[in-house]
Protein backbone atom coordinates (compact mmCIF):
# COMPACT_ATOMS: atom_id res chain seq x y z
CA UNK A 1 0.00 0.00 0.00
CA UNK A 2 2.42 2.75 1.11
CA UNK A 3 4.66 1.47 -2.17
CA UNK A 4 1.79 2.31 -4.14
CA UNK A 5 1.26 5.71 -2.58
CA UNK A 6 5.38 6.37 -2.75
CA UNK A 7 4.49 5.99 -7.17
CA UNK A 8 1.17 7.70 -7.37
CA UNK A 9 3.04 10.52 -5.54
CA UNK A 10 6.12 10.49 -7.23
CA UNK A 11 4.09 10.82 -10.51
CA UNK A 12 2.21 13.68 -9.27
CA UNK A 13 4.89 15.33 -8.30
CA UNK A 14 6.18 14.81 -12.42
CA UNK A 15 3.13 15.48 -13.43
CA UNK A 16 2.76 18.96 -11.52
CA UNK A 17 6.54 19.55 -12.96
CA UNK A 18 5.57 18.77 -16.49
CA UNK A 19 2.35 21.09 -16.48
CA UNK A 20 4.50 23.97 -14.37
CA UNK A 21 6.75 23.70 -17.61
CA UNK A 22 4.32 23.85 -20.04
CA UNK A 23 2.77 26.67 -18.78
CA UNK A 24 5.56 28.24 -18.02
CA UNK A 25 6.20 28.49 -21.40
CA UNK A 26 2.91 29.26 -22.56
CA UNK A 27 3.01 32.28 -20.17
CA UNK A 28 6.38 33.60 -21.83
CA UNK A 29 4.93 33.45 -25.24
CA UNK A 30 2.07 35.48 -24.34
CA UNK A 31 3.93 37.92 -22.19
CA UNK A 32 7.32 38.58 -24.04
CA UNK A 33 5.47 40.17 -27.06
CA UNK A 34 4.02 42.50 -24.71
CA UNK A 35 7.46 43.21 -23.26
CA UNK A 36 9.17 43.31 -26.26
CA UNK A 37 6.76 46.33 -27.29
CA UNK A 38 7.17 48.16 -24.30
CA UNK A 39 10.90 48.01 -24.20
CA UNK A 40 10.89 48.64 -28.05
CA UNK A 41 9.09 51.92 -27.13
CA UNK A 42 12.15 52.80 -25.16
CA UNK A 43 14.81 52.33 -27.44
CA UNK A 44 16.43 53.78 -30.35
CA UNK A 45 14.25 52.24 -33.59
CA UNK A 46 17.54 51.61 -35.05
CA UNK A 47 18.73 49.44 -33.06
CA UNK A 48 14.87 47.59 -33.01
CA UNK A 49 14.98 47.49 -36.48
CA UNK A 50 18.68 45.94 -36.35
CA UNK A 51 17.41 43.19 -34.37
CA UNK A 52 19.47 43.86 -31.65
CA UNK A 53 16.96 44.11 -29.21
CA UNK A 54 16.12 40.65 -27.40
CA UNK A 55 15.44 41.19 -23.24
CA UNK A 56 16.82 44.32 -22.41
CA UNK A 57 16.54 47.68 -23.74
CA UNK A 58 19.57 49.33 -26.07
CA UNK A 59 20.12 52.74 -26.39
CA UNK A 60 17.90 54.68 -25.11
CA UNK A 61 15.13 56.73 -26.79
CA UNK A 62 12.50 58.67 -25.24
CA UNK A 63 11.66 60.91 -28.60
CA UNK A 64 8.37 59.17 -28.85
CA UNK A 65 7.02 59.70 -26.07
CA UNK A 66 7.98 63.56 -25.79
CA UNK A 67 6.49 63.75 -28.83
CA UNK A 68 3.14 61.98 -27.73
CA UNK A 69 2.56 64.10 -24.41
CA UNK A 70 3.74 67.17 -26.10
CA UNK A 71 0.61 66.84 -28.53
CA UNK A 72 -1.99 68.47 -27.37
CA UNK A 73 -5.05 66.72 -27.92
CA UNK A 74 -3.44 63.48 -26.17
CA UNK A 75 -5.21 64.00 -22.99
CA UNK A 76 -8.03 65.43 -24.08
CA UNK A 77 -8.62 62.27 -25.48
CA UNK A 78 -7.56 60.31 -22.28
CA UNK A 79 -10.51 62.13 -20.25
CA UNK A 80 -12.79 61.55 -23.66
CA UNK A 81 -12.17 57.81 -23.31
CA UNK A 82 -12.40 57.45 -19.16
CA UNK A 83 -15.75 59.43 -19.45
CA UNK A 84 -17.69 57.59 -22.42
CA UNK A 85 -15.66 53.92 -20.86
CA UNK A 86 -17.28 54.76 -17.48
CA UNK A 87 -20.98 55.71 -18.85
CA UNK A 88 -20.83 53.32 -21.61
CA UNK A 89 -19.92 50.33 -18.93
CA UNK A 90 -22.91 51.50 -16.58
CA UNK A 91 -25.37 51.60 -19.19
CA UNK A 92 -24.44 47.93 -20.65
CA UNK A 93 -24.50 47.07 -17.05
CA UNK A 94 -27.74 48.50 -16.32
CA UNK A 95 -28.95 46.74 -19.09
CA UNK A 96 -27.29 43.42 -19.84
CA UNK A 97 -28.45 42.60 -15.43
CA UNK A 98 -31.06 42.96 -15.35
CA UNK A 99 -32.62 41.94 -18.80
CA UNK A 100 -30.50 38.40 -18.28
CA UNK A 101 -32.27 38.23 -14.94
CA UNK A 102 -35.72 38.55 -16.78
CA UNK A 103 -34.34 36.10 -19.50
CA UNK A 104 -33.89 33.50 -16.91
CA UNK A 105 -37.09 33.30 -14.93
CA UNK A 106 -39.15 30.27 -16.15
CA UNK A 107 -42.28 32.00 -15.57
CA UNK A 108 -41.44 35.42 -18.26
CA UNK A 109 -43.77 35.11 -20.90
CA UNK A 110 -42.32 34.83 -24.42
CA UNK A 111 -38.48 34.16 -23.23
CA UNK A 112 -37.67 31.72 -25.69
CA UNK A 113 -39.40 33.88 -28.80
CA UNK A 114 -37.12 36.89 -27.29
CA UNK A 115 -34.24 34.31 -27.13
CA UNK A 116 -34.35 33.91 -30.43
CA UNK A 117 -34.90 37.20 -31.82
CA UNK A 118 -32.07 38.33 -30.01
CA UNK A 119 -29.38 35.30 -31.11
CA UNK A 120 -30.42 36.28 -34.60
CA UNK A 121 -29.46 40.04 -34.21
CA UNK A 122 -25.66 37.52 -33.19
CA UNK A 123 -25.63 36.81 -36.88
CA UNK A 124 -27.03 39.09 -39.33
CA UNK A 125 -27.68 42.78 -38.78
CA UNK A 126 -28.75 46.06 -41.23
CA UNK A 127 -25.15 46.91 -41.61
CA UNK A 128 -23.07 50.37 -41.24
CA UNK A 129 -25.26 52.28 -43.48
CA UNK A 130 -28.57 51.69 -42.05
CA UNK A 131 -26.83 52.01 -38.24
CA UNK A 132 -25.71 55.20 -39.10
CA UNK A 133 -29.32 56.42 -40.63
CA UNK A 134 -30.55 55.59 -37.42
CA UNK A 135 -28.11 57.76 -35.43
CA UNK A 136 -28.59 60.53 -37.76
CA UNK A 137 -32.57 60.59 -37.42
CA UNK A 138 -32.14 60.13 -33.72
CA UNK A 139 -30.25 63.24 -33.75
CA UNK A 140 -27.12 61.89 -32.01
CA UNK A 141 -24.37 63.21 -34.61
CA UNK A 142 -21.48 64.63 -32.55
CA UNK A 143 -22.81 63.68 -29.06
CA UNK A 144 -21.54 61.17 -26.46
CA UNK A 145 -24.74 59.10 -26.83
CA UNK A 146 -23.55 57.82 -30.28
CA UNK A 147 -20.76 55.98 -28.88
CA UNK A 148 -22.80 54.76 -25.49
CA UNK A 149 -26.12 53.86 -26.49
CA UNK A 150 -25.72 52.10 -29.98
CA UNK A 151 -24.20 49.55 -28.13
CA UNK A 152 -25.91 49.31 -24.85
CA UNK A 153 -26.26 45.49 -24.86
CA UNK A 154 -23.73 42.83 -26.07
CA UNK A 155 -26.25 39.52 -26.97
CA UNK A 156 -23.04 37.68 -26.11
CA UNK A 157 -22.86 38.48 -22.44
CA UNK A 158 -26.37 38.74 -21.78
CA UNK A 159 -26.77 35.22 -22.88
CA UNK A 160 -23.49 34.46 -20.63
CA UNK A 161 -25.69 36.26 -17.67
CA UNK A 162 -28.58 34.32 -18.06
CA UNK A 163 -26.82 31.41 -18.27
CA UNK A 164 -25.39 32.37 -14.93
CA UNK A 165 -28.41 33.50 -13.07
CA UNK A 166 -30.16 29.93 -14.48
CA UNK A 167 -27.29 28.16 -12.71
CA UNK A 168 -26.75 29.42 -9.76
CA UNK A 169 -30.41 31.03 -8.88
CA UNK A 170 -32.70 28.42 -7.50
CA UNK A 171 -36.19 28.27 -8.26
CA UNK A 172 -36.29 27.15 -4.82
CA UNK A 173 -34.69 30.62 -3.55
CA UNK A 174 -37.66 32.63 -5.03
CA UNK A 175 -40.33 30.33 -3.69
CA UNK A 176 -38.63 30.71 -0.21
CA UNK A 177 -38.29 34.47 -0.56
CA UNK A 178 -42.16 34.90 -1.97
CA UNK A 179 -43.22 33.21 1.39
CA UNK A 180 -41.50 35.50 3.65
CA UNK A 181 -43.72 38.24 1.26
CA UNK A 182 -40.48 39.30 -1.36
CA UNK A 183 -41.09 40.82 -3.91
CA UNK A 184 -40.00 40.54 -7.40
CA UNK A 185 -38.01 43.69 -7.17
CA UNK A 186 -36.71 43.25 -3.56
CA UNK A 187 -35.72 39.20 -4.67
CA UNK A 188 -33.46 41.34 -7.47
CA UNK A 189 -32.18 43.81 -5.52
CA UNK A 190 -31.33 42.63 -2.27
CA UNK A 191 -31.02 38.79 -3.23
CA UNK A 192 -30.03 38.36 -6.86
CA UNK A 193 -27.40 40.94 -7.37
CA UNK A 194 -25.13 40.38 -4.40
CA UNK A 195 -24.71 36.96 -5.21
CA UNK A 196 -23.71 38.41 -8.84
CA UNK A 197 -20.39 40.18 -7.78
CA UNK A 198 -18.45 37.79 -9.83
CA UNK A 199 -20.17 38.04 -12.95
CA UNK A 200 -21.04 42.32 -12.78
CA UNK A 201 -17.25 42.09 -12.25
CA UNK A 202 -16.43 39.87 -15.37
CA UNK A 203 -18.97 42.17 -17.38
CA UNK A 204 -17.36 45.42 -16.16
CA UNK A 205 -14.09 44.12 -17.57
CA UNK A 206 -15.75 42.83 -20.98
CA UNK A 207 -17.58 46.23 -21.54
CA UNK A 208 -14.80 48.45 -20.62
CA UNK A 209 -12.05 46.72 -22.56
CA UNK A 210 -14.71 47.48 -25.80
CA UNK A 211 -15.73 50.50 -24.81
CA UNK A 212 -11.64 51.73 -24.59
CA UNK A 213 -10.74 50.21 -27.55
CA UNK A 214 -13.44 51.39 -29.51
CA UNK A 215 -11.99 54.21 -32.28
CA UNK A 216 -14.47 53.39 -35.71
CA UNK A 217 -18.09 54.59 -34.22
CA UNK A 218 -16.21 57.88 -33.05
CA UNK A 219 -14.81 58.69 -36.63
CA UNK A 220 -18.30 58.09 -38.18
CA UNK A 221 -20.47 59.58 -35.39
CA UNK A 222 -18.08 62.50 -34.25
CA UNK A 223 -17.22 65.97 -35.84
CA UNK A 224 -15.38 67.38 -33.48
CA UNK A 225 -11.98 66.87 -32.28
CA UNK A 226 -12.26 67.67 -28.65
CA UNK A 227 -15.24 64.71 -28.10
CA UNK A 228 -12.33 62.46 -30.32
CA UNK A 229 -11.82 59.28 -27.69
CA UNK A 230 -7.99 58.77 -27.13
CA UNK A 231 -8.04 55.26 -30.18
CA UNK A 232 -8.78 58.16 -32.62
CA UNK A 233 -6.35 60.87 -31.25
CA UNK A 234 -3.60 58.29 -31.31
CA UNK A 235 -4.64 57.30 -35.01
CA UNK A 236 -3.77 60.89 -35.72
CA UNK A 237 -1.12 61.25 -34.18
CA UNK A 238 0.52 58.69 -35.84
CA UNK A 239 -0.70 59.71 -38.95
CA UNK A 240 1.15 63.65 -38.35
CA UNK A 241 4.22 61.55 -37.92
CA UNK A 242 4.35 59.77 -41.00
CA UNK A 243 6.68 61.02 -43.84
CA UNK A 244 4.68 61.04 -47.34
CA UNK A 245 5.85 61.50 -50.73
CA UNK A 246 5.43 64.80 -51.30
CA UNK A 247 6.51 66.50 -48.11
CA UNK A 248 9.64 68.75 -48.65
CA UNK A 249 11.72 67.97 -45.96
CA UNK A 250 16.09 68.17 -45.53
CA UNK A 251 17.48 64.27 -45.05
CA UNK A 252 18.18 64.85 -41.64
CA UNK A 253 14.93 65.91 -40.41
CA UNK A 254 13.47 63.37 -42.50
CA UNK A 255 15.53 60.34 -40.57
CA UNK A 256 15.03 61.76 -37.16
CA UNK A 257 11.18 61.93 -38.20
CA UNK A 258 11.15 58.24 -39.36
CA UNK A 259 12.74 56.91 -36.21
CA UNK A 260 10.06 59.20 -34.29
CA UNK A 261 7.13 57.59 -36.08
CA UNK A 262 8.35 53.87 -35.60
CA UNK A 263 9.40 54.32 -32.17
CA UNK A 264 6.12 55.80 -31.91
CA UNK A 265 3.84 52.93 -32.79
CA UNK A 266 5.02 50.86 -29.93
CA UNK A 267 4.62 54.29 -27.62
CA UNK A 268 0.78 54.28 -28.79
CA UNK A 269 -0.33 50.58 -28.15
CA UNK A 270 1.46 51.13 -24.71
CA UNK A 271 -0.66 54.52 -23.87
CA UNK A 272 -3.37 52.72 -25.69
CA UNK A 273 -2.83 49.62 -23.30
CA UNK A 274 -1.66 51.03 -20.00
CA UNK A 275 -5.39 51.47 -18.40
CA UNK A 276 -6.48 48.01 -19.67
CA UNK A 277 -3.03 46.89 -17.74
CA UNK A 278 -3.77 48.62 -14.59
CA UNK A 279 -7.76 47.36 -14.76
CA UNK A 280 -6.90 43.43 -15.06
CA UNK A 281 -5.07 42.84 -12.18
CA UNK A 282 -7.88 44.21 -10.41
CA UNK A 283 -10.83 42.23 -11.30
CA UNK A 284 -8.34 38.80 -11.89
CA UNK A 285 -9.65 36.99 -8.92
CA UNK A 286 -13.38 37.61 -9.85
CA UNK A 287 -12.23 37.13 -13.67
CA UNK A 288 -10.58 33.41 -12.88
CA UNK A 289 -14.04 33.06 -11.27
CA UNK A 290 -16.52 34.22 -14.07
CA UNK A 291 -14.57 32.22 -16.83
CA UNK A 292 -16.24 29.04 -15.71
CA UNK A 293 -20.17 30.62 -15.66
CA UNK A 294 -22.67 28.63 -16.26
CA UNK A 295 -20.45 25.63 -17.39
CA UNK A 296 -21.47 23.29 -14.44
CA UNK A 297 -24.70 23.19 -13.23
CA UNK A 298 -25.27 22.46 -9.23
């Protein structure tokens, strides 16, 4: 018996080494590109372009990034993107909640028919051109609402939502809360949604990567530069920085501007990145959590 135990344990412990390895390395070929950019976006593009860069940073280059915080618009387009990020992730919250809530109860009339018309918005839709009609007779041209509203439900995550409230909400749990005279209202308030931490958490990370990384609605919907989000601002600054055919420009100045605009693609995903960054290690332990919604049923 304890001979038997000595193996199985010895082959745990190889196992345990084995997966350690393996994701080990699966770790270090998700991370390094991300490293690579960031220390790419603090060294001279020559020597990134060389291929001399590998783990640690050459020569040192900070032109890109003077040159980003030196334009102007940069952080009005920071405070563009916190603001519509913030009220865009409320009103998908306030929303997606509790409509998956709804979704879930056995006793809604017409779920299923709802179901459906909703999955099939998942797969075919009217397309740019009628989306942006609809703005335009709505009278949302140049305001925030074009970028919050169009959007204010993801199908995706409300089915994700319902799947979690139809897994982990007992029928049973109502029934007991109807007999102590709760409400429909009061069960979702002071019941339902503090046992949803985890999944409001998960959501909150979902809408607010999209909403952060969204740059395309605010280049058809928006005139104005100052309501530009920060995707768009990058876009052009990047686009200043780029040498075209038929600007006039002395060789010099032209090379120091072509190192500036490589070195400064790597300084815009990492401004571009840097909040998502921050916001992840935040909401990992209720993230680890939400990942497995719905997929076992108690």
């Amino acid at each position: 018996m304890s001979a038997s135990r000595t193996a199985l344990s010895r082959g745990d412990r190889v196992f345990h080494l084995i997966n350690t390895l393996i994701m080990g390395l699966i770790c270090i070929v998700i991370l390094y590109p991300l490293y690579y950019v960031i220390i790419s976006s603090i060294t001279d593009p020559s020597a990134v372009k060389g291929g001399e860069l590998l783990l640690f940073p050459g020569k040192l280059y900070f032109d890109g990034y003077v040159t980003a915080f030196n334009f102007k618009p940069l952080m009005t387009g920071y405070r563009n993107s916190i603001i519509y990020t913030l009220l865009g992730t409320a009103i998908n919250i306030a929303v997606t909640i509790p409509g998956a809530y709804a979704l879930s109860r056995k006793d809604m009339p017409g779920r299923n028919g709802i179901m459906l018309i909703m999955t099939f918005t998942m797969f075919f839709s009217g397309g740019i051109i009628p989306l942006y009609m609809l703005i335009r007779s709505l009278h949302f041209m140049d305001t925030i609402w074009s970028l919050v509203l169009p959007g204010g439900v993801s199908v995706f995550n409300l089915i994700v939502v319902r799947t979690f409230y139809m897994s982990n909400i007992p029928d049973s749990l109502l029934e007991a809360s109807r007999i102590d005279g709760c409400s429909d209202l009061h069960f979702f308030f002071r019941i339902v949604l503090p046992l949803s931490s985890t999944v409001i958490a998960v959501m909150v990370v979902f809408y607010a990567v999209g909403h952060w990384n969204s740059y395309f609605n605010a280049i058809m919907y928006l005139n104005s530069r100052s309501k530009m989000p920060l995707q768009a601002i990058l876009r052009d600054l990047l686009i200043e920085n780029t040498i075209t055919v038929d600007m006039r420009v002395n060789p010099a100045e032209a090379l120091e501007k072509m190192k500036r605009a490589d070195q400064l693609k790597y300084c815009v995903i990492v401004l571009a990145s840097f909040p998502v960054m921050v916001l992840y290690p935040l909401t990992q332990k209720y993230f680890a959590q939400g990942v497995m919604i719905g997929s076992i049923k108690e």
